[in-house]
C-alpha atoms as a PDB file:
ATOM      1  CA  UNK A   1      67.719 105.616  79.420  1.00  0.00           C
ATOM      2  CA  UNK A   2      69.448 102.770  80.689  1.00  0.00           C
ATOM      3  CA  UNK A   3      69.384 101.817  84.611  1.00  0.00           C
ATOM      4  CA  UNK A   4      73.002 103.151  85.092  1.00  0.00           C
ATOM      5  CA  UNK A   5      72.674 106.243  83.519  1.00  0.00           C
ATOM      6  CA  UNK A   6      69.320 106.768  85.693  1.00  0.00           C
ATOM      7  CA  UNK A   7      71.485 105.899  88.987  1.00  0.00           C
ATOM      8  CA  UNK A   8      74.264 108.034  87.984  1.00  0.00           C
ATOM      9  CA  UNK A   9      71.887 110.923  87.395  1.00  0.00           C
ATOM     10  CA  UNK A  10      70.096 110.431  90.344  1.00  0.00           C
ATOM     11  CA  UNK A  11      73.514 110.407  92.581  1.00  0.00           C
ATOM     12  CA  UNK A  12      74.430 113.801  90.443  1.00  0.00           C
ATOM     13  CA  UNK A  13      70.971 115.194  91.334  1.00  0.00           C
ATOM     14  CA  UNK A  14      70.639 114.249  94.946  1.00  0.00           C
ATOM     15  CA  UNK A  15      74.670 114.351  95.991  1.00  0.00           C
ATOM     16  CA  UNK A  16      76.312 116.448  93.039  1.00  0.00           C
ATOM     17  CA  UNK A  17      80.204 115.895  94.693  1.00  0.00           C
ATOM     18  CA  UNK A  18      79.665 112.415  95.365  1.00  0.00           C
ATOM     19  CA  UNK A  19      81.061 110.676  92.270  1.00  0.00           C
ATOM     20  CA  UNK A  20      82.974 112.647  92.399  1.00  0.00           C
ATOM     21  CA  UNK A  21      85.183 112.072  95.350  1.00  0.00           C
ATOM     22  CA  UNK A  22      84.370 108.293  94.981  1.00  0.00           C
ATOM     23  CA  UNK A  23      86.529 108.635  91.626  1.00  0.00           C
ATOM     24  CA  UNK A  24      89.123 110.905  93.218  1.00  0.00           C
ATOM     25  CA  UNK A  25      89.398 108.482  96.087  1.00  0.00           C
ATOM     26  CA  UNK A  26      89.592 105.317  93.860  1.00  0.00           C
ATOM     27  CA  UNK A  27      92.386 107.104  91.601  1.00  0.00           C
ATOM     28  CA  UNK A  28      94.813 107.473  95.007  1.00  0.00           C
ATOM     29  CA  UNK A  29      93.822 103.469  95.713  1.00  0.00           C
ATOM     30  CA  UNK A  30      97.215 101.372  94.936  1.00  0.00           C
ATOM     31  CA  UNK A  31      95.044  98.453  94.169  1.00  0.00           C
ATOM     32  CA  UNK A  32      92.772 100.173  91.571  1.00  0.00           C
ATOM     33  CA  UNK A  33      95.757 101.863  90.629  1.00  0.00           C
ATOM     34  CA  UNK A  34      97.840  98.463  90.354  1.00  0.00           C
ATOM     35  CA  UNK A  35      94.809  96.002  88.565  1.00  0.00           C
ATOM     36  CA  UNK A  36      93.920  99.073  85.755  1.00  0.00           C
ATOM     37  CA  UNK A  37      97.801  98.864  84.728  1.00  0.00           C
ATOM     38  CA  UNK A  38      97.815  95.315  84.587  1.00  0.00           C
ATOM     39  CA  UNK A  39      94.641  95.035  82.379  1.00  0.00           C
ATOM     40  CA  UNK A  40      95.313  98.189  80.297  1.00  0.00           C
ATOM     41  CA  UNK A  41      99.442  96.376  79.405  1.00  0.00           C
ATOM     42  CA  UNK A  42      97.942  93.252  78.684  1.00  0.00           C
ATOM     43  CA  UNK A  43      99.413  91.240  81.634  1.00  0.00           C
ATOM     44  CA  UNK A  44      98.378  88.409  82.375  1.00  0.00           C
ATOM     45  CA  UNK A  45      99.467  87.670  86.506  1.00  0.00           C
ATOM     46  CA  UNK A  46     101.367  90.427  88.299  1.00  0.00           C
ATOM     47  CA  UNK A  47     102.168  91.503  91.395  1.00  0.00           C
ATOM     48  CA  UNK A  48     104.305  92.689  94.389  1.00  0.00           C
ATOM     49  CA  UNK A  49     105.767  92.148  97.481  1.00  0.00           C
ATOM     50  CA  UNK A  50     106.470  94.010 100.159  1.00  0.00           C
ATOM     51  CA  UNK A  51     109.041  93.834 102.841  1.00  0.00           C
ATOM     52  CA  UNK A  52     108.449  94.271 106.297  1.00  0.00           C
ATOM     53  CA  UNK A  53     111.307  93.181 108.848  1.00  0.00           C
ATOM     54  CA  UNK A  54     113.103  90.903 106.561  1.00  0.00           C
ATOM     55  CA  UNK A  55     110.251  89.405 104.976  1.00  0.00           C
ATOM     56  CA  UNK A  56     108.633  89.285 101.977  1.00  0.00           C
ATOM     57  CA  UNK A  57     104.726  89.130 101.816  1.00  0.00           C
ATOM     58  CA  UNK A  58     102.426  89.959  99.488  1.00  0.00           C
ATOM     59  CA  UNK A  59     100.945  93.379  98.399  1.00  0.00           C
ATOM     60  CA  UNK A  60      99.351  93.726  95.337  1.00  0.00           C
ATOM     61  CA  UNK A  61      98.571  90.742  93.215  1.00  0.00           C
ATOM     62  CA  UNK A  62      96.083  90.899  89.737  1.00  0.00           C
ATOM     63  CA  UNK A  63      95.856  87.223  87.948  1.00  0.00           C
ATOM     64  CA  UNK A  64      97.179  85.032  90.207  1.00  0.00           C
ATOM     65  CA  UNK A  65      95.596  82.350  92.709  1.00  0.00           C
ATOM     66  CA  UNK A  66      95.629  83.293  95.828  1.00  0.00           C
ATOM     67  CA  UNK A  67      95.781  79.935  97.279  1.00  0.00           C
ATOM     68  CA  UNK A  68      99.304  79.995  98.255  1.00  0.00           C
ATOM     69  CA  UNK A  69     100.503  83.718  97.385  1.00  0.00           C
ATOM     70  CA  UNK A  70      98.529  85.148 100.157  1.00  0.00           C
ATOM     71  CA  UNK A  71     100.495  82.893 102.524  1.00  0.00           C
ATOM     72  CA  UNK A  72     103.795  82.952 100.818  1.00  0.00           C
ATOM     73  CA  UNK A  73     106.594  84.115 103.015  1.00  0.00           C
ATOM     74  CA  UNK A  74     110.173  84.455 101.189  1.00  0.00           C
ATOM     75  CA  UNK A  75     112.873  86.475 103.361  1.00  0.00           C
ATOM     76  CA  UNK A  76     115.347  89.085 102.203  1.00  0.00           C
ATOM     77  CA  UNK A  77     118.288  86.424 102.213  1.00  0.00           C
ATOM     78  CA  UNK A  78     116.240  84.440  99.709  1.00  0.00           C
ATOM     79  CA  UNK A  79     115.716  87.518  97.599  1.00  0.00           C
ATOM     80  CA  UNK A  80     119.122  88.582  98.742  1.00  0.00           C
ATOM     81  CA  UNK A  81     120.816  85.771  97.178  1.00  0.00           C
ATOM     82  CA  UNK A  82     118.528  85.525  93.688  1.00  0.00           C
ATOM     83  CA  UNK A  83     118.229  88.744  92.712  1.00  0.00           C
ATOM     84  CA  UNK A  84     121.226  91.407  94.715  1.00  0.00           C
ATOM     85  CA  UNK A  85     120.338  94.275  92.313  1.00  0.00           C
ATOM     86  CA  UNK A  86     117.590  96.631  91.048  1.00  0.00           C
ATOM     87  CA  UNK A  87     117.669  95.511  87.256  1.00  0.00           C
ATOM     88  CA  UNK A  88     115.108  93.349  85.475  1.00  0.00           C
ATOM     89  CA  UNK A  89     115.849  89.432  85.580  1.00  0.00           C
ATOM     90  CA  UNK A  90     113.480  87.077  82.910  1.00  0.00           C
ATOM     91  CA  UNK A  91     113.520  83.255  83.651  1.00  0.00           C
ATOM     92  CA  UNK A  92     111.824  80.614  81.574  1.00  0.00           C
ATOM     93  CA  UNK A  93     109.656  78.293  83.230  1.00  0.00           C
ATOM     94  CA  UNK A  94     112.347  76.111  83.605  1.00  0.00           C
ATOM     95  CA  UNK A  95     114.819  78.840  84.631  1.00  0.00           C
ATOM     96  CA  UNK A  96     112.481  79.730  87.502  1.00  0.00           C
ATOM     97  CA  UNK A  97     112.807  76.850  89.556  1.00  0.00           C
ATOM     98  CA  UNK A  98     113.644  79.057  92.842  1.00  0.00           C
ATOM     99  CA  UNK A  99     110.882  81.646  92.158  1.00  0.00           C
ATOM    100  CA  UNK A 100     108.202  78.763  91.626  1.00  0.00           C
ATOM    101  CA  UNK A 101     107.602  77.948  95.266  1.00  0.00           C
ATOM    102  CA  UNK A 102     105.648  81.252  95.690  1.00  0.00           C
ATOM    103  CA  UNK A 103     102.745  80.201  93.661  1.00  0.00           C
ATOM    104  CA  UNK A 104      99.998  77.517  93.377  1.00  0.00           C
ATOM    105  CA  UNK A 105     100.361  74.364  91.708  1.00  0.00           C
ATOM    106  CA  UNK A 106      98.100  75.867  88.709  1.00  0.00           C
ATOM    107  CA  UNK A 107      99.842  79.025  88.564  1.00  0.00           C
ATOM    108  CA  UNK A 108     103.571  77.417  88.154  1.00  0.00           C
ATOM    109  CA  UNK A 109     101.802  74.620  85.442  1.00  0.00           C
ATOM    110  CA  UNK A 110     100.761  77.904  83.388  1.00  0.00           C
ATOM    111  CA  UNK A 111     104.228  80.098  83.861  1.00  0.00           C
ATOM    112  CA  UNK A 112     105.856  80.266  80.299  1.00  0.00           C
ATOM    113  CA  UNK A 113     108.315  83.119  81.469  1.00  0.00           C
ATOM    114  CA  UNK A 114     108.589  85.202  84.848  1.00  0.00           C
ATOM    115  CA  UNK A 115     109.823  88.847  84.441  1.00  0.00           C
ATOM    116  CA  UNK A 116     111.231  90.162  87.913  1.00  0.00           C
ATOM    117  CA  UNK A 117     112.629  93.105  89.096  1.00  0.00           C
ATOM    118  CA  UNK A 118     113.615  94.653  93.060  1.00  0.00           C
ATOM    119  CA  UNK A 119     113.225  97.977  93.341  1.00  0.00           C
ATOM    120  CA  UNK A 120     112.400 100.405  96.867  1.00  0.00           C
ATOM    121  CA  UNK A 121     110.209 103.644  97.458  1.00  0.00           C
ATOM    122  CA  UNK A 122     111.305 105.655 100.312  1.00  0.00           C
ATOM    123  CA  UNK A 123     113.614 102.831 101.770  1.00  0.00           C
ATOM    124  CA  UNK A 124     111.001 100.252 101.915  1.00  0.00           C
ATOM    125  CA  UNK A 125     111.663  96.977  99.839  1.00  0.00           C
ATOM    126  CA  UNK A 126     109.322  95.532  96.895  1.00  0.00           C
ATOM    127  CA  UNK A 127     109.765  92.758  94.452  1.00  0.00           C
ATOM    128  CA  UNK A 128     107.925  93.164  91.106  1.00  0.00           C
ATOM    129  CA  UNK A 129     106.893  89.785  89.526  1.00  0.00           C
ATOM    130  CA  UNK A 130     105.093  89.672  85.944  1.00  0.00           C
ATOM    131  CA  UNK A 131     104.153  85.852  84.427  1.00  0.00           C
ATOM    132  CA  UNK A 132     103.243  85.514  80.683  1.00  0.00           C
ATOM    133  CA  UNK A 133     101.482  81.915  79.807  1.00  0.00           C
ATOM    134  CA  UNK A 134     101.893  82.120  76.597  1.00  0.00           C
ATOM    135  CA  UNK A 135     105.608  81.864  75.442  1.00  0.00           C
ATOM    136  CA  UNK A 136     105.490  83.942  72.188  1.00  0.00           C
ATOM    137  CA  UNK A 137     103.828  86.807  74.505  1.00  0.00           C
ATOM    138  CA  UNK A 138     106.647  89.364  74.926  1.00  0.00           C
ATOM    139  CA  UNK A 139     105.897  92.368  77.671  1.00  0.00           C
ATOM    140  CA  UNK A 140     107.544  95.451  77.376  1.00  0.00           C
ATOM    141  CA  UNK A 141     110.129  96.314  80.115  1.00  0.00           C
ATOM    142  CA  UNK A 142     109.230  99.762  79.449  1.00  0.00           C
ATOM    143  CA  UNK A 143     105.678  99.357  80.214  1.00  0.00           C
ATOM    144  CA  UNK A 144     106.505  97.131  83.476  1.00  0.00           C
ATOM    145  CA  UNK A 145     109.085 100.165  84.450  1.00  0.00           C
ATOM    146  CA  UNK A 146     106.146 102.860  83.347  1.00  0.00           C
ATOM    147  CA  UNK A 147     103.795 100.582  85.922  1.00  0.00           C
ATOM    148  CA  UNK A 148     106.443 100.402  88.789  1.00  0.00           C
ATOM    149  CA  UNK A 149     107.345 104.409  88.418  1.00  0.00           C
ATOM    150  CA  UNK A 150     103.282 104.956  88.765  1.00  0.00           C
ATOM    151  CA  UNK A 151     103.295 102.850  91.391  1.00  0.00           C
ATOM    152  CA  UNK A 152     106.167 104.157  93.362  1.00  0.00           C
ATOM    153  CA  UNK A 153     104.100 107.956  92.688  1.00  0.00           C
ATOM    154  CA  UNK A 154     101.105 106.998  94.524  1.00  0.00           C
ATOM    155  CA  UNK A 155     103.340 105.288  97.803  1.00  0.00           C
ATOM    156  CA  UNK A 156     105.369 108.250  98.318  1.00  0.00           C
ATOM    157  CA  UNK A 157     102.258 110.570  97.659  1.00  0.00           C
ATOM    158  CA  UNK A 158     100.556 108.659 100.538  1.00  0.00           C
ATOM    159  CA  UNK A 159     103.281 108.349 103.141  1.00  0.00           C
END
């Protein structure tokens, strides 16, 4: 019997419910939630931004540096004026010029393609940004729109 298996046994013997609600609890975590998806659709940097009195700051992020995401700032004119609507926008690296600011100097050298898209949950503001190194890498739009409607599930079943 291998050391987890002993632990996990022991925690089932001693607090039966415990792994219990740890596993319920990290189910209803938006991070969890967020970095599974990610991994499990074969992204390679994701993440989102949330906006809180005209500005955009970071949420969630799985991939990227966070050198210079945690501390970038973009405001709703910026996103305002790049991307007005709720449908999915793809830029090639070079394409992405405006968008490249956000990151790190080793994140933009790796961008092949950025795949963006605005969307809100119960009139709050996000911005959905997926980044795929490798230019014959294709993600599905259907798989990014599967992650945001999960996503936008767990926010309104927490507010």
């Amino acid at each position: 019997m291998g050391l987890y298996s002993r632990i996990v046994s022991y925690i089932n013997n001693k607090h039966p419910g415990l792994l219990k609600l740890a596993e319920k609890e990290l189910e209803n975590n938006p991070v969890v939630l967020f970095n599974t998806e990610i991994r499990s659709l074969n992204i390679e940097k994701a993440c989102i931004l949330v906006c809180n009195d005209g500005v955009f700051r970071l949420f969630l992020s799985s991939g990227f540096s966070q050198d210079k995401l945690s501390d970038s700032i973009s405001t709703s004119d910026f996103w305002d004026g790049t991307l007005p609507h709720q449908d999915w926008v793809h830029y090639s690296h070079d394409e992405a010029t405006p968008f490249l600011q956000l990151f790190s100097k080793d994140d933009v050298s790796d961008i092949a393609k950025l795949h963006i898209k605005r969307f809100s949950v119960a009139d709050i503001q996000y911005i959905f940004i997926s980044a795929e190194t490798d230019t014959n890498t294709e993600v599905s739009v259907d798989s990014l729109d599967h992650l945001i409607s999960s996503f936008s599930q767990l926010i309104l079943k927490n507010a």
